[in-house]
Protein backbone atom coordinates (compact mmCIF):
# COMPACT_ATOMS: atom_id res chain seq x y z
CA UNK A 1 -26.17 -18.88 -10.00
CA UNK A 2 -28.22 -18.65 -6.51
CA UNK A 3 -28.94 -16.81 -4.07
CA UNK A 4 -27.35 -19.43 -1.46
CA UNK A 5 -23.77 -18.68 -2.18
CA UNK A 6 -23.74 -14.96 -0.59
CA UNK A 7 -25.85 -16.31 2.47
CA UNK A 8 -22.77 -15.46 4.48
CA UNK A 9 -23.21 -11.94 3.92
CA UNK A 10 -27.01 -11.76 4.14
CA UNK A 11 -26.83 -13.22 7.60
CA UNK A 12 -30.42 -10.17 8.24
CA UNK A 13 -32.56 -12.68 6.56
CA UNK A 14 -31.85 -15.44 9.42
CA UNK A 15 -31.32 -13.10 12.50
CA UNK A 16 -29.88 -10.35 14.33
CA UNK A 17 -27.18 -9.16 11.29
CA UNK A 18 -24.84 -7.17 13.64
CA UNK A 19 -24.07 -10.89 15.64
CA UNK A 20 -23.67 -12.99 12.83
CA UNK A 21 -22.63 -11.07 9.98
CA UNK A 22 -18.75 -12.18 9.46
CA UNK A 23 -18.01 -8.60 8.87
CA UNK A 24 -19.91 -6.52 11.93
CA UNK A 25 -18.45 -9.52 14.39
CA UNK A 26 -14.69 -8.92 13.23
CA UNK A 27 -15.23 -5.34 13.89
CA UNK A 28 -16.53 -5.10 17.60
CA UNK A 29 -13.30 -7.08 18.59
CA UNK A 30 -10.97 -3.69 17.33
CA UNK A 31 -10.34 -1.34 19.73
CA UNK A 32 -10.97 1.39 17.65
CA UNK A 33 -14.19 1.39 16.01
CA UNK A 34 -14.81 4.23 13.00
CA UNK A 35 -17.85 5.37 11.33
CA UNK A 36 -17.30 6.48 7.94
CA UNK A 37 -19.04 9.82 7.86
CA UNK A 38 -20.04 8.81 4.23
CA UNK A 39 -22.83 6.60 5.94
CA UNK A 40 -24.58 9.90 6.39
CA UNK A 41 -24.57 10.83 2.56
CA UNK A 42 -25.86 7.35 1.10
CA UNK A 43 -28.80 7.17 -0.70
CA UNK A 44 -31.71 5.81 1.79
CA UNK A 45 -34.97 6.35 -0.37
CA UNK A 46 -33.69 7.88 -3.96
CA UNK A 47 -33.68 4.90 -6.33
CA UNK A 48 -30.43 5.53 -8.97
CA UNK A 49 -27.08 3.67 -9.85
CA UNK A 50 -24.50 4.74 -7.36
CA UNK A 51 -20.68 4.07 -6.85
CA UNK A 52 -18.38 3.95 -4.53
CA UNK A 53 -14.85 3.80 -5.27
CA UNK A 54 -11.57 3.37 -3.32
CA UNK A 55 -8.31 1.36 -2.73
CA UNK A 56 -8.10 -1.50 -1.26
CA UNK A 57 -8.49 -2.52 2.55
CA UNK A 58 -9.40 0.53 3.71
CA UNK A 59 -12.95 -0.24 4.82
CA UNK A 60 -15.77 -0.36 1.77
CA UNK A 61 -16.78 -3.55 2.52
CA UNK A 62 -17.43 -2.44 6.52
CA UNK A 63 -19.02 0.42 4.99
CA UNK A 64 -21.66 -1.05 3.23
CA UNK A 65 -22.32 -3.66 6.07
CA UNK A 66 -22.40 -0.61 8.87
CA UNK A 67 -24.47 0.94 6.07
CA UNK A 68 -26.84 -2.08 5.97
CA UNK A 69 -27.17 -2.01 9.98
CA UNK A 70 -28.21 1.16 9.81
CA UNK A 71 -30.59 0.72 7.35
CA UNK A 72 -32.23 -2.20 9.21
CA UNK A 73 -32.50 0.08 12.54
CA UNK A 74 -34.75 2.54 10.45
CA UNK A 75 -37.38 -0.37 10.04
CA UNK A 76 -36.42 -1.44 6.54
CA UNK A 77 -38.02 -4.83 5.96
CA UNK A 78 -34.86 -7.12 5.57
CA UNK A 79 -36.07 -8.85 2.28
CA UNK A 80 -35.34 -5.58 0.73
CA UNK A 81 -32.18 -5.80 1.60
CA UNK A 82 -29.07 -7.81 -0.79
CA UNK A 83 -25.41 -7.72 -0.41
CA UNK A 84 -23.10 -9.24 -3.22
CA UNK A 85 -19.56 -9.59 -3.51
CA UNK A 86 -18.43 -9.48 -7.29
CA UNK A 87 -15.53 -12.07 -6.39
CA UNK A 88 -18.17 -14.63 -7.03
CA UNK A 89 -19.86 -13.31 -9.72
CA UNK A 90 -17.88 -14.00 -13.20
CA UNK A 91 -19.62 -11.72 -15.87
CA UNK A 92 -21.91 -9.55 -16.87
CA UNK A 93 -24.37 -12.27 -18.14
CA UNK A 94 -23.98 -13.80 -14.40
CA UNK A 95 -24.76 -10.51 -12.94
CA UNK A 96 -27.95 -10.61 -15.21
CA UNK A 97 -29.73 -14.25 -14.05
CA UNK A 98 -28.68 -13.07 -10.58
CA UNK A 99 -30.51 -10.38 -10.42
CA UNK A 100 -33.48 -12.19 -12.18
CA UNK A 101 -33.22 -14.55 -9.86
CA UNK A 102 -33.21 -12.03 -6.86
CA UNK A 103 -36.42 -10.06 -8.38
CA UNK A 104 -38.17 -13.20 -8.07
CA UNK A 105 -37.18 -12.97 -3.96
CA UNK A 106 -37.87 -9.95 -3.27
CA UNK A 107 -40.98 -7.85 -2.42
CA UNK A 108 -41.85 -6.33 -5.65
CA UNK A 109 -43.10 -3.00 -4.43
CA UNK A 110 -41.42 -0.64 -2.76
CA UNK A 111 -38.01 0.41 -2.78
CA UNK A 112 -35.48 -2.17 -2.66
CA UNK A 113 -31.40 -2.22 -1.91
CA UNK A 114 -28.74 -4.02 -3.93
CA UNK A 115 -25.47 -3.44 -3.15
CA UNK A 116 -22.97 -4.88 -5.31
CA UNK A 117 -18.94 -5.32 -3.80
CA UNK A 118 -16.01 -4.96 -5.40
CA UNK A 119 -17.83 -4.98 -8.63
CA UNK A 120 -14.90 -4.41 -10.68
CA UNK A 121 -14.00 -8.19 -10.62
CA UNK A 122 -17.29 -8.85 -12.59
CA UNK A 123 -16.41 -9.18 -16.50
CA UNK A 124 -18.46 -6.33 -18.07
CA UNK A 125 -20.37 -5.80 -15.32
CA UNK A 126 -20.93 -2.30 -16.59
CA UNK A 127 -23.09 -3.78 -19.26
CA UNK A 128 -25.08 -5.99 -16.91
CA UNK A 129 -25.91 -2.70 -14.96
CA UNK A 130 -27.08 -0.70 -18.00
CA UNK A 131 -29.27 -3.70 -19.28
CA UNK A 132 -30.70 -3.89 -16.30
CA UNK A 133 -31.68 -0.49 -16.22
CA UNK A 134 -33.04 0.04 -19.59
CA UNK A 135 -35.33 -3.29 -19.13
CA UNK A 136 -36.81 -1.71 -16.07
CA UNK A 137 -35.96 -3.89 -13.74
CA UNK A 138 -33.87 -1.31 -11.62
CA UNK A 139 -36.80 0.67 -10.93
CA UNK A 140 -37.37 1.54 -7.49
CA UNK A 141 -33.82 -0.11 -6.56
CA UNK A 142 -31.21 1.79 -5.01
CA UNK A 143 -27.91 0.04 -6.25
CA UNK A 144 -24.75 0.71 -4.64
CA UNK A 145 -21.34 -0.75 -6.73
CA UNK A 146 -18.04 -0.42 -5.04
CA UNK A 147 -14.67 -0.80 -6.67
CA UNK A 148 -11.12 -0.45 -6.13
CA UNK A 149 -9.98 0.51 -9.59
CA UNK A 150 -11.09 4.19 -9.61
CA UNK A 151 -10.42 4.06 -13.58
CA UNK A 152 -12.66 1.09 -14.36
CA UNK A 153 -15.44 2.60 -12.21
CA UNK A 154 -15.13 6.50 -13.79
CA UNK A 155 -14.97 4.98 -17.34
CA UNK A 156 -17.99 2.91 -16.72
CA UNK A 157 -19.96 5.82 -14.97
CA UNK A 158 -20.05 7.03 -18.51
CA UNK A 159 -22.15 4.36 -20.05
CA UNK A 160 -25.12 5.32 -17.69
CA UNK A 161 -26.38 8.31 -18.83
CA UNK A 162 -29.79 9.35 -17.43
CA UNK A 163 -29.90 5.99 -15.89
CA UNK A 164 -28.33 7.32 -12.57
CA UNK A 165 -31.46 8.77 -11.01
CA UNK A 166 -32.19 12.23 -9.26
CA UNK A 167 -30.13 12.19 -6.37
CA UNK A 168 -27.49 15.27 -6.21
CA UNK A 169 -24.58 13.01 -5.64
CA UNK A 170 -24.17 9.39 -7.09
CA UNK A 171 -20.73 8.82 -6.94
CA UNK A 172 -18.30 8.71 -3.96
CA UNK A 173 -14.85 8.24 -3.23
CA UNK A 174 -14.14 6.60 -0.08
CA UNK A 175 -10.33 7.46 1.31
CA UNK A 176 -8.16 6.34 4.02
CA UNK A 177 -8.41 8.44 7.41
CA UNK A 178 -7.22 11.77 7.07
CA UNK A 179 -5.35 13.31 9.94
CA UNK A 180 -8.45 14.72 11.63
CA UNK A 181 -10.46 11.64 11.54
CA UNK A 182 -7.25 9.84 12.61
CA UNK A 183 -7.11 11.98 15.96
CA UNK A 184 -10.60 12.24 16.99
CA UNK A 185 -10.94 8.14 16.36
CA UNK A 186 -7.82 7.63 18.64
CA UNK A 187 -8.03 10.25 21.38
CA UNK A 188 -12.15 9.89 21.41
CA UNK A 189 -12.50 13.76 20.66
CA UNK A 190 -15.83 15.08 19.65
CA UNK A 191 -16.04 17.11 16.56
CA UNK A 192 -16.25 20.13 18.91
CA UNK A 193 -12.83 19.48 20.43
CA UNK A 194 -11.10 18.72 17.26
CA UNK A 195 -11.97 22.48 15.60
CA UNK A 196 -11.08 23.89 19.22
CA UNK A 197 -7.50 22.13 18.87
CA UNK A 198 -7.54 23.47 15.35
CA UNK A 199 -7.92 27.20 16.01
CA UNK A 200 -5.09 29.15 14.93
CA UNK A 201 -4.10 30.48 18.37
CA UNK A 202 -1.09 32.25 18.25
CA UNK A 203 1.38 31.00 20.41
CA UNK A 204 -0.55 27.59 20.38
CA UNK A 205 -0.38 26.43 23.92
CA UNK A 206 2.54 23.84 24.52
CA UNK A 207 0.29 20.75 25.48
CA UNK A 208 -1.81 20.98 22.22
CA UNK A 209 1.26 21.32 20.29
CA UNK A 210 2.71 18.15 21.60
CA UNK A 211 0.06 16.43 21.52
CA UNK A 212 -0.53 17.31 17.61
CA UNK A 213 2.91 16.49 17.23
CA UNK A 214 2.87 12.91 18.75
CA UNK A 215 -0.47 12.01 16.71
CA UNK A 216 1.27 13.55 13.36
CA UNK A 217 4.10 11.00 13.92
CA UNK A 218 2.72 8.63 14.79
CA UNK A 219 0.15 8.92 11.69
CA UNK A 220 3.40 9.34 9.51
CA UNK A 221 3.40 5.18 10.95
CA UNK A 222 -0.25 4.18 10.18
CA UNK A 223 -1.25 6.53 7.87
CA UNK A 224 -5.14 6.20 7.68
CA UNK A 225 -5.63 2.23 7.25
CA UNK A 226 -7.73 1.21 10.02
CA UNK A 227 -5.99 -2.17 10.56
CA UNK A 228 -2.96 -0.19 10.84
CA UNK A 229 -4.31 1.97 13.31
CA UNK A 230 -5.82 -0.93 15.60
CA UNK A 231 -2.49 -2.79 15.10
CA UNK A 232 -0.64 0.10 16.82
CA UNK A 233 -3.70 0.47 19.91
CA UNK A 234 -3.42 -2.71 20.65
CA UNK A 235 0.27 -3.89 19.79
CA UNK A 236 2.36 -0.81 19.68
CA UNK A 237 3.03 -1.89 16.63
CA UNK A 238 2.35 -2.93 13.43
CA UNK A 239 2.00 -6.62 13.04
CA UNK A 240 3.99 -7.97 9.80
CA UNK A 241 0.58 -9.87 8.62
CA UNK A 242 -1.06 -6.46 8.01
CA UNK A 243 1.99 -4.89 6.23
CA UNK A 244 2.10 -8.05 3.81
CA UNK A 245 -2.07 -8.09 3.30
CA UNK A 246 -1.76 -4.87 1.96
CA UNK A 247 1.40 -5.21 -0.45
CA UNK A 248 -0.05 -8.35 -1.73
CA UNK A 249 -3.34 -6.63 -2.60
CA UNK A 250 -1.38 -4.30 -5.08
CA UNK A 251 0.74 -7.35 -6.57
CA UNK A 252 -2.33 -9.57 -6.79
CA UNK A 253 -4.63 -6.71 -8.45
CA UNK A 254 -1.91 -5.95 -10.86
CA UNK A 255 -1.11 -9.49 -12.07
CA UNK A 256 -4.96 -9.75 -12.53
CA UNK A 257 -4.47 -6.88 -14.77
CA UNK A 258 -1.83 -8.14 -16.72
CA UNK A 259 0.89 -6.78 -15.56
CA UNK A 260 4.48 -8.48 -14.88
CA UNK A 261 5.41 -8.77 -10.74
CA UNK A 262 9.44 -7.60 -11.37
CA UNK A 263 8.20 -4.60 -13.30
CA UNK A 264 6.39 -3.82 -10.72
CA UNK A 265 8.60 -3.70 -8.53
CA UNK A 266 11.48 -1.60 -10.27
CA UNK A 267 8.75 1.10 -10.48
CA UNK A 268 8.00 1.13 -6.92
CA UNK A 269 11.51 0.73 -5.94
CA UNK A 270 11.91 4.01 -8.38
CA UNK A 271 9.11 5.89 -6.74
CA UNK A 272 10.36 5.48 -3.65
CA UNK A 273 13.90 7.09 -4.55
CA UNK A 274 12.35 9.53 -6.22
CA UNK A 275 9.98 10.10 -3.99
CA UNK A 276 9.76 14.29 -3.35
CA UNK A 277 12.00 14.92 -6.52
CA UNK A 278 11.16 15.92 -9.72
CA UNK A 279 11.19 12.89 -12.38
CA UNK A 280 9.77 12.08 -15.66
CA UNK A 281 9.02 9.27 -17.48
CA UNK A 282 12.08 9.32 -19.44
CA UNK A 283 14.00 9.54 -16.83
CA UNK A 284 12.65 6.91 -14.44
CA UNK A 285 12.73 4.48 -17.68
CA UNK A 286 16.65 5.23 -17.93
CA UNK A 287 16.79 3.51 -14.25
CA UNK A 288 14.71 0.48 -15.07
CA UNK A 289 15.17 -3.06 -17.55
CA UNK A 290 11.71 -1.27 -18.56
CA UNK A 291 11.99 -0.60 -22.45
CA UNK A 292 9.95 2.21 -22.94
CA UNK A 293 8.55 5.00 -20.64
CA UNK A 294 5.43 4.60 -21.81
CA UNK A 295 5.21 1.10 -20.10
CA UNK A 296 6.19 3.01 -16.96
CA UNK A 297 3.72 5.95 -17.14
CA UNK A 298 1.09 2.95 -17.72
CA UNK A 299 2.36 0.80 -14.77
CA UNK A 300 2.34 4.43 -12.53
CA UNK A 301 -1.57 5.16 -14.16
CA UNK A 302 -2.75 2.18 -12.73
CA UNK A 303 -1.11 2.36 -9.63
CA UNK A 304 -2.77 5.78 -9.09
CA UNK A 305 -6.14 4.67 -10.43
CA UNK A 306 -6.03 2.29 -7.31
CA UNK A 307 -5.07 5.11 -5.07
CA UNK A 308 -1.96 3.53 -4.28
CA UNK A 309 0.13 6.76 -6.05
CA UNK A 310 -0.34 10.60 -6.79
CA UNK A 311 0.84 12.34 -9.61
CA UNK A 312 1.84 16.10 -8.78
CA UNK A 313 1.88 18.41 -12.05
CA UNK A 314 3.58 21.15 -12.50
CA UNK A 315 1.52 24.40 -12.15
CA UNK A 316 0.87 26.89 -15.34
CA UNK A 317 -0.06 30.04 -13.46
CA UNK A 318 -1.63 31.54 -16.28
CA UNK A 319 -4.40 29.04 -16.85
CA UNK A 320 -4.42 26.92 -13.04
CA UNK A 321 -4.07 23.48 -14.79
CA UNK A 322 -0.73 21.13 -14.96
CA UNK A 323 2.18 21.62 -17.51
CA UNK A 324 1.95 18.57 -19.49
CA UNK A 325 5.36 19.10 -20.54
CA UNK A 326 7.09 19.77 -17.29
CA UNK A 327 8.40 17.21 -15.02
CA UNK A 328 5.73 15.68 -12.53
CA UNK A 329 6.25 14.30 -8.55
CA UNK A 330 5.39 11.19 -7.80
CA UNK A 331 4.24 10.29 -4.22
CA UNK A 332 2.60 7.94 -2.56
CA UNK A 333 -1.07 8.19 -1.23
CA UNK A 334 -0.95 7.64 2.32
CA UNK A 335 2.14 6.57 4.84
CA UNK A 336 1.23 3.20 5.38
CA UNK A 337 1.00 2.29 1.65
CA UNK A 338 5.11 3.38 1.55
CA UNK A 339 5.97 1.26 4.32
CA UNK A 340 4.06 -1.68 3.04
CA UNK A 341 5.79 -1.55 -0.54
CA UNK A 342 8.92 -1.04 1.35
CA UNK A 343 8.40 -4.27 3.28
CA UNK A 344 7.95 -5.60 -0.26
CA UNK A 345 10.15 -4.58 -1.82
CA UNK A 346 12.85 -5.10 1.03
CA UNK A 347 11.69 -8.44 2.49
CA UNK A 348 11.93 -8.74 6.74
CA UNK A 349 10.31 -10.55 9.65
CA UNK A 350 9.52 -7.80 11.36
CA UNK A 351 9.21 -4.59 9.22
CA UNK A 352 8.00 -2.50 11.73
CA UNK A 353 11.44 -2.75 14.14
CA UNK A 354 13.92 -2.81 11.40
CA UNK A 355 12.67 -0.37 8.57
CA UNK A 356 9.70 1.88 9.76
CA UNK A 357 11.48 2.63 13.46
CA UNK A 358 14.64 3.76 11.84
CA UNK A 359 13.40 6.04 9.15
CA UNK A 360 11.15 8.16 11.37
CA UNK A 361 14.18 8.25 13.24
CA UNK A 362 15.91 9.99 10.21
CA UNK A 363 14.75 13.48 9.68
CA UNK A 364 16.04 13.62 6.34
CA UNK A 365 14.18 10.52 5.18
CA UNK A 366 11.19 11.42 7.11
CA UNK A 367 10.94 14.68 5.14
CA UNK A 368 9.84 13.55 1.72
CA UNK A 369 7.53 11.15 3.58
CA UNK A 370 5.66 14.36 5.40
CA UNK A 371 5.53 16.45 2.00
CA UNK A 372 3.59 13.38 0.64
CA UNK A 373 1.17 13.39 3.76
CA UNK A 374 0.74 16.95 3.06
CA UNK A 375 0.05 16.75 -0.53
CA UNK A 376 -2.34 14.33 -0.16
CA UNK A 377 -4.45 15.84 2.40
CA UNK A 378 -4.35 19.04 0.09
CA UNK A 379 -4.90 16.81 -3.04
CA UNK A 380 -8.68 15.73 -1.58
CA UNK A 381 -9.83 19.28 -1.31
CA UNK A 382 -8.40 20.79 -4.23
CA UNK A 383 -6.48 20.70 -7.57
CA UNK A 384 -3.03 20.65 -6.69
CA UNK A 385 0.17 21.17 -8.08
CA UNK A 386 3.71 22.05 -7.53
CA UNK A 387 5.78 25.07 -8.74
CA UNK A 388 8.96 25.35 -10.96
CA UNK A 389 10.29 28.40 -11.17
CA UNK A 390 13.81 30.11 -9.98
CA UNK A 391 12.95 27.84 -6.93
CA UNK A 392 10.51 24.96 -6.46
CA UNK A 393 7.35 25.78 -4.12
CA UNK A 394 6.13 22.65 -2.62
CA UNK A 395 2.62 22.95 -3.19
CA UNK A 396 0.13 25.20 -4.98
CA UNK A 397 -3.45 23.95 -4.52
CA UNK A 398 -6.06 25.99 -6.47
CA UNK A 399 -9.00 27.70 -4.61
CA UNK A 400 -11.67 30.37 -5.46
CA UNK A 401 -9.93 31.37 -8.88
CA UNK A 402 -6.39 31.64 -8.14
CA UNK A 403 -3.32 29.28 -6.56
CA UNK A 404 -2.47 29.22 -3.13
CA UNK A 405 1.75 28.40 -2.76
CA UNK A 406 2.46 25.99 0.27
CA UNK A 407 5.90 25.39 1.68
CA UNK A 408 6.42 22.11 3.57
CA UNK A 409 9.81 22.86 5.69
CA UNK A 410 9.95 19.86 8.30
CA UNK A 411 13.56 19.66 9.17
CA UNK A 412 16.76 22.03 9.64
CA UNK A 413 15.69 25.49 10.05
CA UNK A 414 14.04 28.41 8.44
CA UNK A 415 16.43 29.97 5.84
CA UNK A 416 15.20 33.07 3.84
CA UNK A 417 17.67 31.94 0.75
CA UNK A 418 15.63 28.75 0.69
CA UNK A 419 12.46 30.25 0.38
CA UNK A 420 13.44 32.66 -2.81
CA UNK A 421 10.55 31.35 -4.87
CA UNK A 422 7.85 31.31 -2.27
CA UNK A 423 8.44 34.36 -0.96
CA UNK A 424 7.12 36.01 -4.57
CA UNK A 425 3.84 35.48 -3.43
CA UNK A 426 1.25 37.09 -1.14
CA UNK A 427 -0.71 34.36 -0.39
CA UNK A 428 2.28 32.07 0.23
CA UNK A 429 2.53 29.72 3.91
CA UNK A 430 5.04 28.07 5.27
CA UNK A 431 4.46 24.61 7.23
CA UNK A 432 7.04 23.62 9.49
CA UNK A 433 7.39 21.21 12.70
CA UNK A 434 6.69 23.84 15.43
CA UNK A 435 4.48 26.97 15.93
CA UNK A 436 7.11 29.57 16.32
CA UNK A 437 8.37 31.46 14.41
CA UNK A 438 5.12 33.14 13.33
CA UNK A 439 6.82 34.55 9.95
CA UNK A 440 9.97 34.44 8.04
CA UNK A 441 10.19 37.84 6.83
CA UNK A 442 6.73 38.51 5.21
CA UNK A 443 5.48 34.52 4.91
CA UNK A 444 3.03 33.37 7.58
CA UNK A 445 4.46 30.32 9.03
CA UNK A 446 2.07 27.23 10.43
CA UNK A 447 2.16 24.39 12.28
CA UNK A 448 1.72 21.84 10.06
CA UNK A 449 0.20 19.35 12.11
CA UNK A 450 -2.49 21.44 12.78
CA UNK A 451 -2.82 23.00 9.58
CA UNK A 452 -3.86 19.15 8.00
CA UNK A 453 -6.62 19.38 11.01
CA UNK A 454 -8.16 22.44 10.06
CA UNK A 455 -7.90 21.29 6.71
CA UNK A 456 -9.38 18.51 7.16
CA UNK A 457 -12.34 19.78 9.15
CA UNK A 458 -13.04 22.27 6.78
């Protein structure tokens, strides 16, 4: 293998990378424009084996070309400087002459930048890596690996031990926009104006309620998938190309895994009527031509290790870790994922008119759909469960030693008989739709809009 066959994405070596990289030029035509703030943790100068893992299409390839632009404005001499996609690269013997090959290219003092795509399509490649490293001839390299199978990439983290380097952080986990970064990308707020919309102000004036209310729903739309998010700027909509890229990215990585399309989707189609409701695995495999449920808790394992699922344990108070035996809820990771398996899994020219208009119009449907959002958001900060007691308590995220219960109550009204559970607790909230009422009866209640800002900013 050659260098010549990833010219396309070393486009610095020949000129000015921002115009003719394939990447960079697709990206200045978008309306919206984001800047991972992960650019700002990447290595720049501490040589070590680092990953970066993530589902699909929602922006690690732009990453590491933003992140290559960036290092090129700092002066880096571009022959430093490699990007690979692992979509051409078959195994881990390939990976080997390649990087040979590239040694023989580059300067050999110095430190030097290999950044390997999607790496989990390369056959071993955890192997290559490791040899690599133990025949010196990663030293002084900084090597960034991405991957979309979160699984793959934690299992082969393992296999590099004290071959990593010194840096206080090698591994990252890139996610789609949270609500925060969703609102300051489309309204152009600084970081300044998004904490000041964020303060708990009691009554919250009307304007910055409504407008945290029209961003909320309309992220309950595009979720945090960039192409999503431009599709709506520009269209006021979202086109039925982008729905099917994504949906066909899940089908196509789990054929390539083995797994069989139809089974697929009966376990989706399950999820989604589940979605919000306790299940197991028994009990979804009773609904499916699935045999046995541990074929479905495999199929649902590697549908979460892609970050296309999340798995919501019960809580054991008593030692603040899941209840393996207890039922679990399954949701999905982020808005848009559900309305692209629904346009899957329910086939239509125009998903966004005829299935994603109509359930936002629903309150009823649109609940289950906001309790996922929610858990999510809460599920990248913390450990985080759900309760079963004499009641169910939406959420109960772990922080500083103990469990903090979390009510999600988006439509109807405020009832104290449905809040018998929650209301055993101290420390319990309530998120609802609006701002008022403050309490029901001794439980703070929030406006959960702006309760995913704070919590997103920190």
């Amino acid at each position: 293998m050659n260098l010549e066959e990833f010219q396309i994405h070393n486009t610095h070596l020949d000129g000015s990378f921002s115009d003719l990289d394939p990447h960079l030029r697709r990206l200045r035509t978008q309306p919206l424009i984001y800047r991972f703030p992960l650019l700002d943790r990447l290595p720049r100068s501490q040589p070590g084996i680092y990953t970066v893992g993530g589902g699909r299409q929602i922006g690690k390839t732009t990453l590491l070309k933003q992140w290559m632009a960036d290092l090129l404005a700092t002066g880096i001499d571009p022959a430093r400087l490699r990007f690979f996609t692992g979509e051409l690269i078959d195994d881990h013997h390939s990976l080997v002459r390649l990087v040979l090959t590239l040694q023989r290219a580059m300067p050999t003092e110095g430190r030097r930048y290999i950044l390997l795509d999607e790496v989990t399509y390369i056959a071993g490649w955890d192997k290559g890596i490791k040899y690599l490293a133990d025949a010196g001839l990663l030293e002084g390299v900084v090597l960034v690996a991405t991957g979309s199978d979160m699984a793959v990439i934690q299992e082969a983290r393992m296999r590099f031990p004290g071959r990593r380097g010194q840096a206080a952080a090698v591994d990252f986990h890139l996610h789609p926009l949270g609500f925060a970064a969703a609102v300051g990308l489309k309204r152009s707020l600084s970081s300044q104006e998004l904490l000041q919309l964020a303060q708990p102000i009691s009554p919250l004036p009307p304007e910055a309620e409504q407008v945290l209310l029209e961003e909320f729903l309309a992220y309950l739309v595009h979720g945090g998938f960039l192409t999503a998010i431009n599709d709506m700027a520009r269209h006021d909509r979202i086109l039925p190309a982008t729905f099917a890229t994504y949906s066909d990215w899940i089908r196509g990585d789990m054929l390539k895994r083995g797994k069989q399309e139809h089974y697929l989707g009966e376990v989706l189609a399950a999820i989604v009527r589940c979605c919000g409701t306790q299940t197991t695995y028994n009990a979804l495999a009773r609904t499916l031509s699935i045999d046995h449920p541990a074929t479905v808790s495999d199929y649902i394992a590697l549908l979460t290790s892609m970050d296309v699922l999340r798995v919501q344990p019960a809580l054991r108070e008593d030692k603040l870790t899941g209840a393996p035996k207890k039922a679990r809820k399954i949701s999905f990771c982020d808005p848009f994922i559900f309305h692209a398996v629904q346009s899957w899994l329910h086939e239509a020219q125009d998903p966004f008119t005829t299935q994603v208009r109509p359930l936002l119009a629903d309150p009823g449907r649109t609940g289950p759909l906001v309790e996922a959002c929610a858990v999510a958001h809460y599920g990248r900060h913390y450990p985080t469960y759900y309760i079963k007691g004499e009641g169910e308590v939406d959420i109960a995220y772990v922080k500083e030693g103990r469990f903090w219960p979390v009510e999600i109550k988006w439509t109807g009204q405020l009832r104290p008989k449905t809040l018998k559970q929650i209301g055993k607790y101290a420390n319990s909230r309530i998120l609802a739709r609006r701002s008022a009422p403050a309490k029901m009866g001794d439980i703070p209640v929030e406006f959960l809009p702006q309760t995913l800002l704070r919590l997103d900013l920190g």
